[in-house]
C-alpha atoms as a PDB file:
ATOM      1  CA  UNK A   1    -199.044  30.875  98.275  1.00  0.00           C
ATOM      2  CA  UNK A   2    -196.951  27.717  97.794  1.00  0.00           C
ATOM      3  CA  UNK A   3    -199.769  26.658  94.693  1.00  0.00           C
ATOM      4  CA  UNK A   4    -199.691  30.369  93.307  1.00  0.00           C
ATOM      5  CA  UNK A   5    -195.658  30.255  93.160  1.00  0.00           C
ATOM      6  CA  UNK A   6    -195.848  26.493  91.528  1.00  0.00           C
ATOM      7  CA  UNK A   7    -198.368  28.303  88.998  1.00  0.00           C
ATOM      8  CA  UNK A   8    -195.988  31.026  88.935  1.00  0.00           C
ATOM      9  CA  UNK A   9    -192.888  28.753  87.636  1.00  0.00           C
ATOM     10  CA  UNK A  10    -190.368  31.872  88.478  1.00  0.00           C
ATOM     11  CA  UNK A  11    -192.560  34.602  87.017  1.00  0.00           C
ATOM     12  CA  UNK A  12    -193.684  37.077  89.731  1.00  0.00           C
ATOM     13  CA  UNK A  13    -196.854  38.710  87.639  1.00  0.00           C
ATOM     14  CA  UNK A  14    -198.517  34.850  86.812  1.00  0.00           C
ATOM     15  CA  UNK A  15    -197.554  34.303  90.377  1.00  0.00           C
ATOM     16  CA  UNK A  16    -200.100  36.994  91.427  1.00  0.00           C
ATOM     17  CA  UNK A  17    -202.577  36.045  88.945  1.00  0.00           C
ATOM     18  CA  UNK A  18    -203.019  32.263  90.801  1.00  0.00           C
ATOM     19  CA  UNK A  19    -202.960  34.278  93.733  1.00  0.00           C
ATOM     20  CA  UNK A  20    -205.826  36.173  92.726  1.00  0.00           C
ATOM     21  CA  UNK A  21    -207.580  33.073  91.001  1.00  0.00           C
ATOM     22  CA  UNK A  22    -206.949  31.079  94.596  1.00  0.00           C
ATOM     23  CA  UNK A  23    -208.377  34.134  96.684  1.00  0.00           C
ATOM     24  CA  UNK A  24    -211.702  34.164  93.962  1.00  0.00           C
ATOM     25  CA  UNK A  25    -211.885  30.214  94.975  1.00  0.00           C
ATOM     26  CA  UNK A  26    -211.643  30.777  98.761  1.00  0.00           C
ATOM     27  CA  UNK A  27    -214.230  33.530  98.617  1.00  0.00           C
ATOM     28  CA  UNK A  28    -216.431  31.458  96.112  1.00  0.00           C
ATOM     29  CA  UNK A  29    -216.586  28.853  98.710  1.00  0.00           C
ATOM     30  CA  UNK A  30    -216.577  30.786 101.802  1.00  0.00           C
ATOM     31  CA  UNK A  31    -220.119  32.671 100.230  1.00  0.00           C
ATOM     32  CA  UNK A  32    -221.825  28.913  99.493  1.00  0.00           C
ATOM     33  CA  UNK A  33    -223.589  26.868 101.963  1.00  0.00           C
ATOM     34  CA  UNK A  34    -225.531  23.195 102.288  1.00  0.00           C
ATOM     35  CA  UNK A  35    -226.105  21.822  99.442  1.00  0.00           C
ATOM     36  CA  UNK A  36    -224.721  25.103  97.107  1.00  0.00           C
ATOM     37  CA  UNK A  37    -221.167  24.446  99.269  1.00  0.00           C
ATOM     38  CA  UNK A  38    -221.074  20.973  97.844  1.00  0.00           C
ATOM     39  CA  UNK A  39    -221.869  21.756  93.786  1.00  0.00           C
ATOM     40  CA  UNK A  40    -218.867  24.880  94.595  1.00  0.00           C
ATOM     41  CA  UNK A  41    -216.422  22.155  95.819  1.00  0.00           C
ATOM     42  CA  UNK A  42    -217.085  20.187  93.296  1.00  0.00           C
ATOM     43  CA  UNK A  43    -216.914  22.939  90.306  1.00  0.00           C
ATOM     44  CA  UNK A  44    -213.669  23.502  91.903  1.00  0.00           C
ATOM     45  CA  UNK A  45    -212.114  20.729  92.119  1.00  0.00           C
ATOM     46  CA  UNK A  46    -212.793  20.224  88.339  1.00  0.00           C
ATOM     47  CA  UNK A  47    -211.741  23.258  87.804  1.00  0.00           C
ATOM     48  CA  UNK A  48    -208.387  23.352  89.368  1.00  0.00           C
ATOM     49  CA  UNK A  49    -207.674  19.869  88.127  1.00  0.00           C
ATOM     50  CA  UNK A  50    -208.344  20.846  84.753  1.00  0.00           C
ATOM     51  CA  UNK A  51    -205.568  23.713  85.528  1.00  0.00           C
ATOM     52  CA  UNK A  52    -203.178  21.885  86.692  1.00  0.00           C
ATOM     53  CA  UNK A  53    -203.068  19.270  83.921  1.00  0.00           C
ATOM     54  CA  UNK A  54    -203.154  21.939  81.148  1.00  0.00           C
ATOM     55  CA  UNK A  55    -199.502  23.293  82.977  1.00  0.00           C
ATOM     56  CA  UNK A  56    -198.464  20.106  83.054  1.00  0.00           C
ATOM     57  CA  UNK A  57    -199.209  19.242  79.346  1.00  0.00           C
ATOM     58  CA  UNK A  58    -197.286  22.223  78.166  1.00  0.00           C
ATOM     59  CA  UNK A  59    -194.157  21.834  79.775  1.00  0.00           C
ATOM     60  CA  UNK A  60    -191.435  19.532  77.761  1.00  0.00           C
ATOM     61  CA  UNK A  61    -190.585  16.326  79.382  1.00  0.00           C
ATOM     62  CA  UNK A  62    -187.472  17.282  81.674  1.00  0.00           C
ATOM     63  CA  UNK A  63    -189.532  20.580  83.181  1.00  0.00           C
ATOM     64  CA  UNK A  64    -192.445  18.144  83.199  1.00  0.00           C
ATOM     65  CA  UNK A  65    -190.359  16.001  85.308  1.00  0.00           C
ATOM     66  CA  UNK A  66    -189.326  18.659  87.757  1.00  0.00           C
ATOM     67  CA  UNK A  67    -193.013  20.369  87.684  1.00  0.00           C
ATOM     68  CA  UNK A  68    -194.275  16.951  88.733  1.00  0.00           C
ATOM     69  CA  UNK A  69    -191.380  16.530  91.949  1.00  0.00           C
ATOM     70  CA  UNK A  70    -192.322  20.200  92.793  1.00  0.00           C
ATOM     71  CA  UNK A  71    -195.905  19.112  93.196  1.00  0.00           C
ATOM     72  CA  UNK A  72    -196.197  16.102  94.944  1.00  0.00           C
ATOM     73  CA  UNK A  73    -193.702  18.087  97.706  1.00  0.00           C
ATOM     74  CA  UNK A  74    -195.647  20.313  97.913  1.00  0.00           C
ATOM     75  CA  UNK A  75    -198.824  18.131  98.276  1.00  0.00           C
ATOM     76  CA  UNK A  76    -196.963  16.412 101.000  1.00  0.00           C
ATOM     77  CA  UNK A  77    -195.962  19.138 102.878  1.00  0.00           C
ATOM     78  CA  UNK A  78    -192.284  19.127 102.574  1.00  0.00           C
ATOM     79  CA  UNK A  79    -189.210  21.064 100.689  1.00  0.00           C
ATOM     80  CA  UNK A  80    -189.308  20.415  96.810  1.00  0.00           C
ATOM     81  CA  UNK A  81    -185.796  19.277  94.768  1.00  0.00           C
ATOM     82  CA  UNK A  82    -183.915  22.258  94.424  1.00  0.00           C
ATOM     83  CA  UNK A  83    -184.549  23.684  97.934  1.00  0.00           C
ATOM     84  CA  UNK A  84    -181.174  24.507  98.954  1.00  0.00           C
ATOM     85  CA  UNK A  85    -178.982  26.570 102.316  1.00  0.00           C
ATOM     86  CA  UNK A  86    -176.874  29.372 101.680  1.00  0.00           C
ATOM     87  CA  UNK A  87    -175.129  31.332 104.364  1.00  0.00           C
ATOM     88  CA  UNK A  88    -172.727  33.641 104.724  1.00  0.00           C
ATOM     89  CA  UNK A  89    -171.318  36.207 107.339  1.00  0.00           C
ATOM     90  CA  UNK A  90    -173.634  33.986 110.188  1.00  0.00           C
ATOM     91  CA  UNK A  91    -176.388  34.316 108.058  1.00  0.00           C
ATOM     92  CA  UNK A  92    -178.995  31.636 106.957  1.00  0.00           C
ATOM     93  CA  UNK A  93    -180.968  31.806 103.799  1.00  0.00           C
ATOM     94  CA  UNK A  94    -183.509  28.970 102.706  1.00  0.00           C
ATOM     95  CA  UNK A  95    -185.157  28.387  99.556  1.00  0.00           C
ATOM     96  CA  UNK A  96    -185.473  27.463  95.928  1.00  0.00           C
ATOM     97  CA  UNK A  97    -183.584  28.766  92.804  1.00  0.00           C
ATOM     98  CA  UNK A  98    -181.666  31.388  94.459  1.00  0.00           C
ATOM     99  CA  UNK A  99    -184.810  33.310  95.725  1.00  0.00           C
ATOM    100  CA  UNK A 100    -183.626  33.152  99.195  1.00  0.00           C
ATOM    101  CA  UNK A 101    -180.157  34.781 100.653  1.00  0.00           C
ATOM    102  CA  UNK A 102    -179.493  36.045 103.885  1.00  0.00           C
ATOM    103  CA  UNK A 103    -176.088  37.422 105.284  1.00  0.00           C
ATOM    104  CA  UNK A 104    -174.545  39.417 108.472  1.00  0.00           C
ATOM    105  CA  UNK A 105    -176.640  36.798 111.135  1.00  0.00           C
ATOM    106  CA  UNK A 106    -180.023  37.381 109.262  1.00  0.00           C
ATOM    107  CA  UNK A 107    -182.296  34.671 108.402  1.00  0.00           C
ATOM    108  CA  UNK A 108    -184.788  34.499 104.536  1.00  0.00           C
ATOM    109  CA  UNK A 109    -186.619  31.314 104.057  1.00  0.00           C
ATOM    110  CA  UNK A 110    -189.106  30.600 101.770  1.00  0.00           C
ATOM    111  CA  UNK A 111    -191.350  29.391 104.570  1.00  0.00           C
ATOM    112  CA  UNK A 112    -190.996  28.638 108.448  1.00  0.00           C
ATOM    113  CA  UNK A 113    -192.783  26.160 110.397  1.00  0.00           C
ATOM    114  CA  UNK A 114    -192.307  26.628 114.068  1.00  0.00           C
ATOM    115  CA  UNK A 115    -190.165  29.530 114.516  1.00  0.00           C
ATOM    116  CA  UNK A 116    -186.070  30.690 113.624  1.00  0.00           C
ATOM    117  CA  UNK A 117    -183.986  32.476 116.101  1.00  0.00           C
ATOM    118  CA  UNK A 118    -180.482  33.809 115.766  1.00  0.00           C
ATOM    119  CA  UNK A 119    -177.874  33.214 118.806  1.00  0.00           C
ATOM    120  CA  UNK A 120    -174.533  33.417 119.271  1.00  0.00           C
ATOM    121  CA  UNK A 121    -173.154  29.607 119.397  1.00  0.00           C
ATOM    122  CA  UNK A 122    -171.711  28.833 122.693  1.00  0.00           C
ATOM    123  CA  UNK A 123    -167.798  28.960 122.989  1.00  0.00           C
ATOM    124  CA  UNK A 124    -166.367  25.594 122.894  1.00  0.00           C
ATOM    125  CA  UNK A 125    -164.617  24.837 126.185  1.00  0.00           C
ATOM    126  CA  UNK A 126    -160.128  25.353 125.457  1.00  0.00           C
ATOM    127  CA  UNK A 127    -159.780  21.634 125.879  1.00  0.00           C
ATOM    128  CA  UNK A 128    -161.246  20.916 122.713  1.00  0.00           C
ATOM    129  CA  UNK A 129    -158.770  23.035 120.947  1.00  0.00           C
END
């Protein structure tokens, strides 16, 4: 989903396209075996290299830039720049470019890793004011 949405860059029906694209990939490579699994990989890899270089070409330099960042987070596994915390009314919201807002002790995230819950904080004891 994360490689679909980089694909995407903000528009929701490209988005779904690389979804698609990804789920033809999965299922290409789910169907071949032995030595057929290996030529599939490979095709792939080429292929998917190729389409992430052609992106990358036609962005200018300062979305380049950013495309790049976006990328090697998301190769590593972590939050890209951008990724940002908004909350309001005890709410949490996490995400990039305002796609995420949560409000009145509700949580939206782009993606969760382990788990959220929502409790009450506990009441601070009257000697600390």
């Amino acid at each position: 989903m994360a490689v679909a949405r980089w694909f995407g860059r903000g528009d929701p029906e490209r988005e779904r396209a690389e979804l698609t694209r990804l789920d033809r990939t999965a299922a290409e490579l789910e169907r071949a075996d032995g030595a057929e699994l290996e030529g599939a990989r490979i095709g792939q890899t080429a292929a998917w290299q190729t389409r992430f270089a052609v992106l990358l070409a036609g962005l200018d330099e300062a979305e380049r830039v950013r495309a790049e960042a976006e990328l090697r987070s998301l190769v590593a596994g972590r939050p890209g720049p951008g990724t940002f915390v908004t909350a309001e009314g005890n709410g949490v919201g996490v995400g990039r470019d305002g796609n995420n807002h949560a409000e009145h002790g509700s949580v939206a995230a782009t993606m969760i890793h382990g788990g959220a819950r929502i409790e009450h904080p506990s009441q601070p004891d009257p000697s600390q004011g």
